[in-house]
Structure formats: structure tokens, C-alpha cells
C-alpha atoms as a PDB file:
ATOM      1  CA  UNK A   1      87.505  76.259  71.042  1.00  0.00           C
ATOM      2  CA  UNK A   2      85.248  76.833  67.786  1.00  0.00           C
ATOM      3  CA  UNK A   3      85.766  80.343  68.477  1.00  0.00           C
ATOM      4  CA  UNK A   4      89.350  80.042  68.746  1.00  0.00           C
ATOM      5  CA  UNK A   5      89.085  82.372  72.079  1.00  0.00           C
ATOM      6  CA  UNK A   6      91.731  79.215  74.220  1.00  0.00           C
ATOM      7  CA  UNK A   7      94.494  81.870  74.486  1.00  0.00           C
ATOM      8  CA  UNK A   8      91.862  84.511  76.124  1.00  0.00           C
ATOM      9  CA  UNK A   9      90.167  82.079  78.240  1.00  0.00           C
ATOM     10  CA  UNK A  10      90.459  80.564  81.764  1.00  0.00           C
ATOM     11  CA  UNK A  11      88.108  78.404  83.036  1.00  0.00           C
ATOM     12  CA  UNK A  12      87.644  77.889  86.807  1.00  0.00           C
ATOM     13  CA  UNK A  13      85.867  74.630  88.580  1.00  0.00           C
ATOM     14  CA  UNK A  14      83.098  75.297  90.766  1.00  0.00           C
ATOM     15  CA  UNK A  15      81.777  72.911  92.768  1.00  0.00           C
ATOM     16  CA  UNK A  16      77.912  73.427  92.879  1.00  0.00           C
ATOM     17  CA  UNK A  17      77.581  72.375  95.937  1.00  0.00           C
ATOM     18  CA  UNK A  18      79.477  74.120  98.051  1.00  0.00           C
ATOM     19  CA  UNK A  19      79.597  76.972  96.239  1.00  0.00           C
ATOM     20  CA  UNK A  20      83.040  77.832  96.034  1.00  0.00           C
ATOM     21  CA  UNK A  21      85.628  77.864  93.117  1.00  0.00           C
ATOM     22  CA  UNK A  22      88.867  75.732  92.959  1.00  0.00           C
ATOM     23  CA  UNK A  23      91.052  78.454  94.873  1.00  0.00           C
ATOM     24  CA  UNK A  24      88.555  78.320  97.525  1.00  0.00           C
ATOM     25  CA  UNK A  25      86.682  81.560  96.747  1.00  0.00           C
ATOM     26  CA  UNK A  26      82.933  81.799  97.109  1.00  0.00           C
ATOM     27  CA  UNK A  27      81.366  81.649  93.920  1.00  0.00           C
ATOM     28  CA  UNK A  28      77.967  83.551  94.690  1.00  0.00           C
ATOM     29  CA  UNK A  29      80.376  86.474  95.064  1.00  0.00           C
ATOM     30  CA  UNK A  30      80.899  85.847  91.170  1.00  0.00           C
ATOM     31  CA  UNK A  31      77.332  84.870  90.414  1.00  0.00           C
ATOM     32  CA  UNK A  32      74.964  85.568  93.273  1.00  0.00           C
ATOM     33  CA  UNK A  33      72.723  83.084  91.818  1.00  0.00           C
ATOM     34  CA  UNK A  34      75.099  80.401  92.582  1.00  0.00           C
ATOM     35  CA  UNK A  35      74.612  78.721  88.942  1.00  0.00           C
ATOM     36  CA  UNK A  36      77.108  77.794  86.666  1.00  0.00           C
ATOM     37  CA  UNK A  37      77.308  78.900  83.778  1.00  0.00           C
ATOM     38  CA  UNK A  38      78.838  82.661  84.281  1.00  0.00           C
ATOM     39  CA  UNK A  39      81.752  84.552  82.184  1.00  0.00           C
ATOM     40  CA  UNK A  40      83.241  87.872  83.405  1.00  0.00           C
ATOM     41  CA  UNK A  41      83.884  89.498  80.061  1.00  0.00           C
ATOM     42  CA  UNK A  42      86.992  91.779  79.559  1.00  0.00           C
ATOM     43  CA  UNK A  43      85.406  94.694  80.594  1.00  0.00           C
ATOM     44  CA  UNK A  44      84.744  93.124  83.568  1.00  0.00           C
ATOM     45  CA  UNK A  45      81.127  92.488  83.911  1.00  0.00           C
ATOM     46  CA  UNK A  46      79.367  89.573  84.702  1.00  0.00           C
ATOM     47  CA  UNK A  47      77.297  87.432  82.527  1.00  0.00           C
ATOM     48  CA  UNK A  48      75.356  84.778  83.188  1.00  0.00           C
ATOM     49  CA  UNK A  49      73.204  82.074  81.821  1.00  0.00           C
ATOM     50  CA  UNK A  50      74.030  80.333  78.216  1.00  0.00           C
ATOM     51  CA  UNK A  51      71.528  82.437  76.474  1.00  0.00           C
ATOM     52  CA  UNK A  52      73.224  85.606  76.923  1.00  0.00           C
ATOM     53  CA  UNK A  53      76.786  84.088  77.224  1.00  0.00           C
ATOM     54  CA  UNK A  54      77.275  82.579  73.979  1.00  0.00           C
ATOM     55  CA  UNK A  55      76.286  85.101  71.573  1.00  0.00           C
ATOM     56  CA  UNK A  56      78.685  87.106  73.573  1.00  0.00           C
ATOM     57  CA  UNK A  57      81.192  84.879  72.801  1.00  0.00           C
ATOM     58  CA  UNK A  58      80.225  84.793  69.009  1.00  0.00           C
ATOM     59  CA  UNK A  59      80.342  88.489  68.921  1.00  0.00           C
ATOM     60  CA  UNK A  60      83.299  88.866  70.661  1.00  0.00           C
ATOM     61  CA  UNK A  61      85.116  86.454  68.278  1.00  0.00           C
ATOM     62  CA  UNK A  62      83.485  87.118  64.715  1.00  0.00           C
ATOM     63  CA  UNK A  63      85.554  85.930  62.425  1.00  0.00           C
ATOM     64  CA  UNK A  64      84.350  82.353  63.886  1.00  0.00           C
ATOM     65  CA  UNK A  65      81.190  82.802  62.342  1.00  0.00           C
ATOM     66  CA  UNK A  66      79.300  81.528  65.320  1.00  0.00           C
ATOM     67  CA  UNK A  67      75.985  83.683  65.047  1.00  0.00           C
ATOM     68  CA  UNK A  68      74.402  85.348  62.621  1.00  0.00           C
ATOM     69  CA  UNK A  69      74.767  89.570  63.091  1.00  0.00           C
ATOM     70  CA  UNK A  70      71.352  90.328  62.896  1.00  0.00           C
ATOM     71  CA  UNK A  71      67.780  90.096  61.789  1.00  0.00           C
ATOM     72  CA  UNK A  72      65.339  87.229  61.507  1.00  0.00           C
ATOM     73  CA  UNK A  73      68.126  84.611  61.605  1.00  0.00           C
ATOM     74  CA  UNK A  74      69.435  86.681  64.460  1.00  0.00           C
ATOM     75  CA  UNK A  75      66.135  86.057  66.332  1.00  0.00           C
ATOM     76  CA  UNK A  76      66.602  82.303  65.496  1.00  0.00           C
ATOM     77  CA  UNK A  77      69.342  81.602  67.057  1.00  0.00           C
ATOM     78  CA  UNK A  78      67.896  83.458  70.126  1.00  0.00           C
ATOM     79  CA  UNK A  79      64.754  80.855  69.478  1.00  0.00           C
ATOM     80  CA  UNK A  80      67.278  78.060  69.494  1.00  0.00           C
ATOM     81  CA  UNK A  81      69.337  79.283  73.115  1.00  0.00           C
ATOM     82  CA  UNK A  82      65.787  79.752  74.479  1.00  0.00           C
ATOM     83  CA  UNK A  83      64.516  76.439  73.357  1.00  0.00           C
ATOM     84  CA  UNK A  84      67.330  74.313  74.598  1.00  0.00           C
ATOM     85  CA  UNK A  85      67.586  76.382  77.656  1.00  0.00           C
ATOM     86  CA  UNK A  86      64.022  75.926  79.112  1.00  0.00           C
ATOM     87  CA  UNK A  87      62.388  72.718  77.197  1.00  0.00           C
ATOM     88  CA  UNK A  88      65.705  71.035  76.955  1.00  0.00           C
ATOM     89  CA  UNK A  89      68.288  71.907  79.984  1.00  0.00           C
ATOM     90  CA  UNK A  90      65.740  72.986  82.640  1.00  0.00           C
ATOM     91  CA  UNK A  91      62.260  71.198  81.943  1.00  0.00           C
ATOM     92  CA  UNK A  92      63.823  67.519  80.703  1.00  0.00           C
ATOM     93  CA  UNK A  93      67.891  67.365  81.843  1.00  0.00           C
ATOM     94  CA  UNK A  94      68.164  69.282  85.202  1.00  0.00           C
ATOM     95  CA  UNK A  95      65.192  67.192  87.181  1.00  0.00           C
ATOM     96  CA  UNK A  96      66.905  63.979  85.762  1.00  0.00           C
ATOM     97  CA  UNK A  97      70.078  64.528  86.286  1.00  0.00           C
ATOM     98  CA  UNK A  98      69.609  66.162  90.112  1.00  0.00           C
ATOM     99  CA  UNK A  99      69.360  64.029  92.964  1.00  0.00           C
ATOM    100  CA  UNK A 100      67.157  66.155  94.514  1.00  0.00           C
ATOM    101  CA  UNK A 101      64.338  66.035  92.121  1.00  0.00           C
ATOM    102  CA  UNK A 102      61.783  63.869  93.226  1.00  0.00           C
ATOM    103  CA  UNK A 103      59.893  60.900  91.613  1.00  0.00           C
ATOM    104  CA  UNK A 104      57.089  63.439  90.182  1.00  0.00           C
ATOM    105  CA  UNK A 105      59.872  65.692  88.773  1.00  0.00           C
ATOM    106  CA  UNK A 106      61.388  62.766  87.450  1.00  0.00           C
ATOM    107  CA  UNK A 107      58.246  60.964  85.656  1.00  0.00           C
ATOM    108  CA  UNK A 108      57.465  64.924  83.989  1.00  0.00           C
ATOM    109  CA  UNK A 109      61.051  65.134  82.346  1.00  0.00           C
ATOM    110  CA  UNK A 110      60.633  61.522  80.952  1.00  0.00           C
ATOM    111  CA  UNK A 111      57.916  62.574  79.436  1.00  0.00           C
ATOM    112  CA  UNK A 112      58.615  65.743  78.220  1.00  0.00           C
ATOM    113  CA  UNK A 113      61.443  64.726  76.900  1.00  0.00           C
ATOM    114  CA  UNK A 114      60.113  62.442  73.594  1.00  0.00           C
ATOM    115  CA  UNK A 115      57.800  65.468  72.075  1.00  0.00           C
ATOM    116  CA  UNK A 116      60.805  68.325  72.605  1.00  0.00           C
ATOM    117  CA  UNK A 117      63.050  65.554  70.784  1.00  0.00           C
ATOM    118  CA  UNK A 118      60.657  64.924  68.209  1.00  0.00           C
ATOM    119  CA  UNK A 119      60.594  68.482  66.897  1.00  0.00           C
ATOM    120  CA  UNK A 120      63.915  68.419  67.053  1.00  0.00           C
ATOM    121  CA  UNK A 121      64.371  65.781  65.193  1.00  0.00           C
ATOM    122  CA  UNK A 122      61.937  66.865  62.327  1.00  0.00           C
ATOM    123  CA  UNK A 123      63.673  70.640  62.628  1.00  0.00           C
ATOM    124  CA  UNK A 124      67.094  68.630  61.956  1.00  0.00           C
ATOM    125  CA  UNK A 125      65.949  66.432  59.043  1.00  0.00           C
ATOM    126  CA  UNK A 126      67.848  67.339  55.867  1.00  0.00           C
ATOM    127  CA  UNK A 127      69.555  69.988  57.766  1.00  0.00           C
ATOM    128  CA  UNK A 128      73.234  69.845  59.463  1.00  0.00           C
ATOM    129  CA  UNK A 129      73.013  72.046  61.861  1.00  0.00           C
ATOM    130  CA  UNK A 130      69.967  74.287  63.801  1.00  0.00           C
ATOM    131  CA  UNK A 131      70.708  77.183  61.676  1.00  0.00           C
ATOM    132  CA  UNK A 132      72.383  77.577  57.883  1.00  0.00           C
ATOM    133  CA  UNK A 133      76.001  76.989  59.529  1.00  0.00           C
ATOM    134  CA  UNK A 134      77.349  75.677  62.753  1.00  0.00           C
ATOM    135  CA  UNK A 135      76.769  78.139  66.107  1.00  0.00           C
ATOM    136  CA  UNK A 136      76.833  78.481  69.608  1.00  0.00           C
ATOM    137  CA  UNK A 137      73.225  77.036  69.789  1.00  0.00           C
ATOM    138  CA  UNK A 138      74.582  73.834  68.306  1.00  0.00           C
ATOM    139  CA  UNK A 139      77.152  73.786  70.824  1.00  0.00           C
ATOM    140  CA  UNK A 140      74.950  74.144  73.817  1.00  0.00           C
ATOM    141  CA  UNK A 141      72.221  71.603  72.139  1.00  0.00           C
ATOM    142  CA  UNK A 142      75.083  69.423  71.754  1.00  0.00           C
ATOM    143  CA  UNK A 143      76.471  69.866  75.244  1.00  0.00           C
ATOM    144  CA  UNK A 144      72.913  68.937  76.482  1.00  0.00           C
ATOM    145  CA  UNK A 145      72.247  66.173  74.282  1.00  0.00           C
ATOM    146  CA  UNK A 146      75.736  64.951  76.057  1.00  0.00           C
ATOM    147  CA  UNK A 147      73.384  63.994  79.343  1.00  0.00           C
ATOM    148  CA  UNK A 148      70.914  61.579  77.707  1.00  0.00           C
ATOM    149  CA  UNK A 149      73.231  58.922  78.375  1.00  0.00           C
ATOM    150  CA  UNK A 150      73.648  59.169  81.650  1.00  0.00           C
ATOM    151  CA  UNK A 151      69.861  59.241  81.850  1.00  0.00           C
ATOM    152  CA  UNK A 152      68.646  56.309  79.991  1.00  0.00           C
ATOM    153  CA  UNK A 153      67.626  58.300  77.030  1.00  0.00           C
ATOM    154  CA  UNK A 154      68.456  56.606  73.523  1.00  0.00           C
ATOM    155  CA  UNK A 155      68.779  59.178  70.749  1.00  0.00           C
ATOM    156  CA  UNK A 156      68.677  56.683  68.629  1.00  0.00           C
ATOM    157  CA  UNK A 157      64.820  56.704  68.775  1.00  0.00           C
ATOM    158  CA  UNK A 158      64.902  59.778  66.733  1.00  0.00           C
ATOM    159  CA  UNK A 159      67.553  59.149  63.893  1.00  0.00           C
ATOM    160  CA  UNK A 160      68.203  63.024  62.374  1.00  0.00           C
ATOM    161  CA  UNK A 161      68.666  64.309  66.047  1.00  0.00           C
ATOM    162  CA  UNK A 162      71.129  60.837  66.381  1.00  0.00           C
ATOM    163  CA  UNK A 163      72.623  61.613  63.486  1.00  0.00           C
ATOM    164  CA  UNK A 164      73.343  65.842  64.109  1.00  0.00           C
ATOM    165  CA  UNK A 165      74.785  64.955  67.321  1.00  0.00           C
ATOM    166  CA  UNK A 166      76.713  62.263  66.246  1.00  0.00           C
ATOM    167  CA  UNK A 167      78.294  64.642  63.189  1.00  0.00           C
ATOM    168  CA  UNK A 168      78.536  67.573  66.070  1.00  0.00           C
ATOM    169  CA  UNK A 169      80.406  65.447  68.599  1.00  0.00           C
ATOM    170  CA  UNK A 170      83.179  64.415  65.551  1.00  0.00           C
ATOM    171  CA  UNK A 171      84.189  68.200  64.614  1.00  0.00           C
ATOM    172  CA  UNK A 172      87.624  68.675  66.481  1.00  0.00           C
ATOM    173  CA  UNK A 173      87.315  71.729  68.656  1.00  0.00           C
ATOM    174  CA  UNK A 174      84.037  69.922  70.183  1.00  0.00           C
ATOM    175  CA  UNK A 175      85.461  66.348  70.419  1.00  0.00           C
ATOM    176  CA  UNK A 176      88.220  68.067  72.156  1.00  0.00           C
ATOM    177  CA  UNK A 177      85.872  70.149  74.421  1.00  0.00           C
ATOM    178  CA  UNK A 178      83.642  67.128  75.730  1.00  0.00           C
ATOM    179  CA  UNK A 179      86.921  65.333  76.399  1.00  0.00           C
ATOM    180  CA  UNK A 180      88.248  68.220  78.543  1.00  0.00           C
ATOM    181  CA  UNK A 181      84.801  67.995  80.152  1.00  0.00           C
ATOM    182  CA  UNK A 182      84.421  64.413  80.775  1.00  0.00           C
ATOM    183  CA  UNK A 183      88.071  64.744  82.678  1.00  0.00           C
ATOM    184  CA  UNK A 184      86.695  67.337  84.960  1.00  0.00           C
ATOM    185  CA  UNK A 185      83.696  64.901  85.674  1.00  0.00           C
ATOM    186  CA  UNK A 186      85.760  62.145  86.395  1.00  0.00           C
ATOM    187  CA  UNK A 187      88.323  64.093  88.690  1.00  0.00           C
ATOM    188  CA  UNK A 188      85.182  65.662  90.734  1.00  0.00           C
END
């Protein structure tokens, strides 16, 4: 919604686990990986994974102001999508969150989790957002940070992340976005 691309978008459910979409298609036909997140662009490629997605979606819709065009701030936000995506999403949330993971997988998240927050929390102190201005890596750090609670994890503990995600979570377009979300979780 920050991007204002609603009118050009259509999201489809997938459940994970069977691997098909709502209308009953398979999904790996769409993503042979059989992950979620993936965005067939209107050229009609495939893209997957959040770090390549969303400054797609900035660049597709710049007058947003989601990412910055280029150079070294640029190469931030790629620092940012790559950070969130492996230290954040894949090395603290997925084992947690997954049923499958076992108690070993579990007890590494937990505590990897408190340093990767920690320099989060310093990064964020005095700041508003990751970068100069809101972007798509706030979005996904904020979509991410959405999980703690379901995993016992206060955010409290570090008050600048608390606070970012607490000031992320009130802008509109997001507030309306995690409420769109949380009625997809609830209907699954």
C-alpha cells in the first residue's frame, strides 16, 4: 500500500503446505522453490525472495520514494534486505516459528536472536527509520518484527527497536496491511 501499487496488485493465498494456491493450482509451477514470497512482474517474469522483490516494487512505483536510486545508500538498503533476510527471517524467525524445527534449532534462534536485536536497536537509536526515510526494508523488518509475539520475544527489552516498530506499525498503509494479514491468518 505505501507504494500505492493496490489497483495493480492481486495477491493470491498459498498454502505452504500443500503447495497449491487458492484456485487450486500448484504453486511450485509459479515458484519451483515452493516459498512464498514470489511476484510475477508485468512483464511476466518471476521474482522471488524479499530481497529482490521489494526494490522491484520501489522501482516500479518511484514516486513512493521507497528506495534510494543508487549509490552507497543504494547498497544500504541492499545491507538492510540482506540483514533481515538471513540474521532476522531465516536464522532467528523461521526455526521458531516452524513446527518442524527441532529443540536444537529452537535453543540457536533464541539465542541469536538478542545480539541481531541489539544492533538493531543501537542502529535505530535517534533514527526513525533504517535509512534517511521510510523503505521497503522497513517494511519487511517490520513485517518480521510482527512474529516476536507469537514467539515469546519482548521487544520491549530493547526500547529504540520497541519504539521504531511501534511508530512503523501506526503509519496507515502498514496498519492497514498487517490487518489484511492477520485476517488471512485467522481464516487459514
Amino acid at each position: 500500500y505505501e507504494a500505492g501499487a493496490e489497483a495493480e496488485v492481486t495477491l493470491q493465498r498459498v498454502d505452504t503446505k500443500t503447495q497449491k494456491t487458492a484456485d487450486g493450482a500448484d504453486y511450485r509451477a509459479i515458484n519451483p522453490k515452493g516459498m512464498v514470497p514470489a511476484l510475477r512482474t508485468p512483464a511476466g517474469d518471476i521474482l522471488t525472495e524479499n530481497a529482490a522483490i521489494l526494490p522491484f516494487i520501489a522501482d516500479h512505483f518511484p514516486a513512493a520514494n521507497l528506495a534510494p536510486a543508487s549509490g552507497i545508500e543504494r547498497s544500504r538498503l541492499a545491507q538492510w534486505l540482506s540483514f533481515i533476510g538471513s540474521e532476522l527471517h531465516k536464522t532467528v524467525f523461521t526455526p521458531l516459528l516452524s513446527p518442524k524445527a527441532n529443540d536444537g534449532a529452537k535453543t540457536y534462534a533464541r539465542e541469536a536472536a538478542p545480539p541481531r536485536l541489539a544492533y538493531l536497536d543501537a542502529h535505530l537509536s535517534g533514527r526513525e527509520y533504517l535509512l534517511d526515510r521510510f523503505s521497503v526494508a522497513d517494511a519487511y523488518l517490520t513485517a518480521v518484527l510482527n512474529w516476536a509475539q507469537f514467539v515469546g520475544i519482548d521487544l520491549k527489552a530493547w526500547p529504540n527497536l520497541a519504539a521504531y516498530h511501534a511508530r512503523v506499525t501506526a503509519r496507515p498503509h502498514v496498519a492497514r496491511a498487517m490487518a489484511e494479514e492477520m485476517g488471512l491468518f485467522q481464516a487459514a
